[in-house]
Protein backbone atom coordinates (compact mmCIF):
# COMPACT_ATOMS: atom_id res chain seq x y z
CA UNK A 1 -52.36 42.46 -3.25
CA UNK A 2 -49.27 40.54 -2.15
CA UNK A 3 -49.07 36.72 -2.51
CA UNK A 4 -46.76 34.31 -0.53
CA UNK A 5 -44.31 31.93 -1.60
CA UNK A 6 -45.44 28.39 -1.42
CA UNK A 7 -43.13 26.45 0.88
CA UNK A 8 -41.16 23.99 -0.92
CA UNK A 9 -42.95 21.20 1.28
CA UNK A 10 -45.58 22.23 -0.21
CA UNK A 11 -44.70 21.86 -3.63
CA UNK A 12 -43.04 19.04 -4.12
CA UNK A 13 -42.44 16.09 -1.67
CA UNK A 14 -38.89 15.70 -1.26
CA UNK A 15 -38.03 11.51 -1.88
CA UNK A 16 -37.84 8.92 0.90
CA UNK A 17 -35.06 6.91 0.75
CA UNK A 18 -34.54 4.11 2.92
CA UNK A 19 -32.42 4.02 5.95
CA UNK A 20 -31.43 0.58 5.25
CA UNK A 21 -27.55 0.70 3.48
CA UNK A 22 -28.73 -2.55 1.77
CA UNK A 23 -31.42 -1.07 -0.54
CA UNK A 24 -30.62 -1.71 -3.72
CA UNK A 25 -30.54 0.60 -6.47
CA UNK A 26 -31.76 0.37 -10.01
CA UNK A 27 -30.54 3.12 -12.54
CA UNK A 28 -33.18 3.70 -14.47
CA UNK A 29 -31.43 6.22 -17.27
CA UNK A 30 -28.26 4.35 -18.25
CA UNK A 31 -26.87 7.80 -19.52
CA UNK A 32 -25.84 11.17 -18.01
CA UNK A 33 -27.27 13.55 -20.25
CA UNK A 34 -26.25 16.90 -18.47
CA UNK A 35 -22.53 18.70 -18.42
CA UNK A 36 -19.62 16.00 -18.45
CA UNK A 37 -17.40 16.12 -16.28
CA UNK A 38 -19.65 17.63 -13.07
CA UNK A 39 -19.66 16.19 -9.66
CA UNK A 40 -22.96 15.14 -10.53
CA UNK A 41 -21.99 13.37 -13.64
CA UNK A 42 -18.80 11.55 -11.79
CA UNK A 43 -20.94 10.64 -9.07
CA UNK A 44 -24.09 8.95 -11.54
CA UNK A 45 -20.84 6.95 -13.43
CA UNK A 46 -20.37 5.51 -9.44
CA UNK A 47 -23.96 3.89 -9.76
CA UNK A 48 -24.89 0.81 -11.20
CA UNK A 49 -28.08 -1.82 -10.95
CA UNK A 50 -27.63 -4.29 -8.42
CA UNK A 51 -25.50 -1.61 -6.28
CA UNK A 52 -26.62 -0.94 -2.53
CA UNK A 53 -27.01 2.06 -1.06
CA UNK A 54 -23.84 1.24 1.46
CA UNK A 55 -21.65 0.37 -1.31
CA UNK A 56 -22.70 3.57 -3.14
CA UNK A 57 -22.21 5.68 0.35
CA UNK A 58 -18.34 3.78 0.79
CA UNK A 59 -17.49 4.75 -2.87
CA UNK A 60 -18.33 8.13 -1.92
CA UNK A 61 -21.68 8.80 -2.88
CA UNK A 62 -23.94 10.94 -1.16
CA UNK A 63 -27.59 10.50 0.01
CA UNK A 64 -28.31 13.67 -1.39
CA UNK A 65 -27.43 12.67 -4.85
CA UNK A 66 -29.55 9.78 -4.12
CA UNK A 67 -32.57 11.44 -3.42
CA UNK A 68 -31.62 13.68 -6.34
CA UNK A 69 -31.52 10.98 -8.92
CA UNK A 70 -34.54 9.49 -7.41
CA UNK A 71 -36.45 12.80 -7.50
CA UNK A 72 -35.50 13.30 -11.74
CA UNK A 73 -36.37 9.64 -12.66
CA UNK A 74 -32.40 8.56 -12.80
CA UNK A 75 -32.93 5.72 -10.29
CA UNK A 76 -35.28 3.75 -8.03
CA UNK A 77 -34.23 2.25 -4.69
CA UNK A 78 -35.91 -0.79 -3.37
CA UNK A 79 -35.83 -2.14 0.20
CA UNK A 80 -33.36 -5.27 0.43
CA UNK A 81 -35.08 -8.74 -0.05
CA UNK A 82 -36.23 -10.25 3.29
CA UNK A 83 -33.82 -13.04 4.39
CA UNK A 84 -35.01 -16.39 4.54
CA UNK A 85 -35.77 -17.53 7.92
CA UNK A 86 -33.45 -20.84 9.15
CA UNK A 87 -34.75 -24.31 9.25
CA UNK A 88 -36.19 -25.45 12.37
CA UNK A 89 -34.03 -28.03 14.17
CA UNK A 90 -36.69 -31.32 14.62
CA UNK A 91 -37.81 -32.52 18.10
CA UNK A 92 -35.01 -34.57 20.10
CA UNK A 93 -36.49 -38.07 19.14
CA UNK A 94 -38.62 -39.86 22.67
CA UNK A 95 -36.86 -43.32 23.50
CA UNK A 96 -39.77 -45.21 21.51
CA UNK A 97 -39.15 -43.11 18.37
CA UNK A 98 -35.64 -44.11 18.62
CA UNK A 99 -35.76 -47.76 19.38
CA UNK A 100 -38.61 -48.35 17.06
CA UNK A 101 -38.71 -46.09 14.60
CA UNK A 102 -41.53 -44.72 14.31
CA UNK A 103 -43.25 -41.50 15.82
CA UNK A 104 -46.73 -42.73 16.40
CA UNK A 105 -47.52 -44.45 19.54
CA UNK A 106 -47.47 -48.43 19.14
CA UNK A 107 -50.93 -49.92 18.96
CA UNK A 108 -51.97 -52.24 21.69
CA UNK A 109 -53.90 -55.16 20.65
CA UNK A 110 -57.51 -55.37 21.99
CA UNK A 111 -59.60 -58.71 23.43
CA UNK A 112 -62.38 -59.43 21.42
């Protein structure tokens, strides 16, 4: 009886990174425990917390090592903080908000 090879798809799901270059990277393991000296090991000395994934790409990072170090537990990449939205410019005042003052209609005065 013959058995198939699972597909790697299968297996193991391979890790989503962000297409956004301003997720921001957390290193997890502040250590490179494997051979000195590797690509691997130069590129892992290129990360650091706070980092983006752009400035990571520009030092010459790859996004396979990212998904790599993501995969092992060496980092975690979060999307990139929402910006704040801009404040509202107010109304242009009416001509009776701007002689006056105020912004409520005047109040007439009634016959009893």
């Amino acid at each position: 009886m013959t058995t198939k090879k699972a597909k790697k798809s299968e297996t193991s799901s391979p890790a989503k990174l962000p297409r956004d270059r301003a997720a921001v990277i957390t290193v997890l393991k502040p250590k490179w425990t494997r051979r000195k000296g590797s690509l691997r090991a130069k590129r892992f000395a290129m990360l650091k917390t706070g980092m983006t994934v752009g400035e990571f790409r520009k030092k010459g990072g790859t996004r396979g090592f990212l998904r790599f170090a993501v995969r092992n537990g060496l980092i975690s990449i979060q999307p990139p903080k929402a910006k704040k939205a801009k404040a509202v410019k107010p109304a242009t005042p009416t001509l009776r908000e701007k002689f006056t003052g105020s912004q409520k209609p005047a109040k007439t005065a009634r016959a009893a």
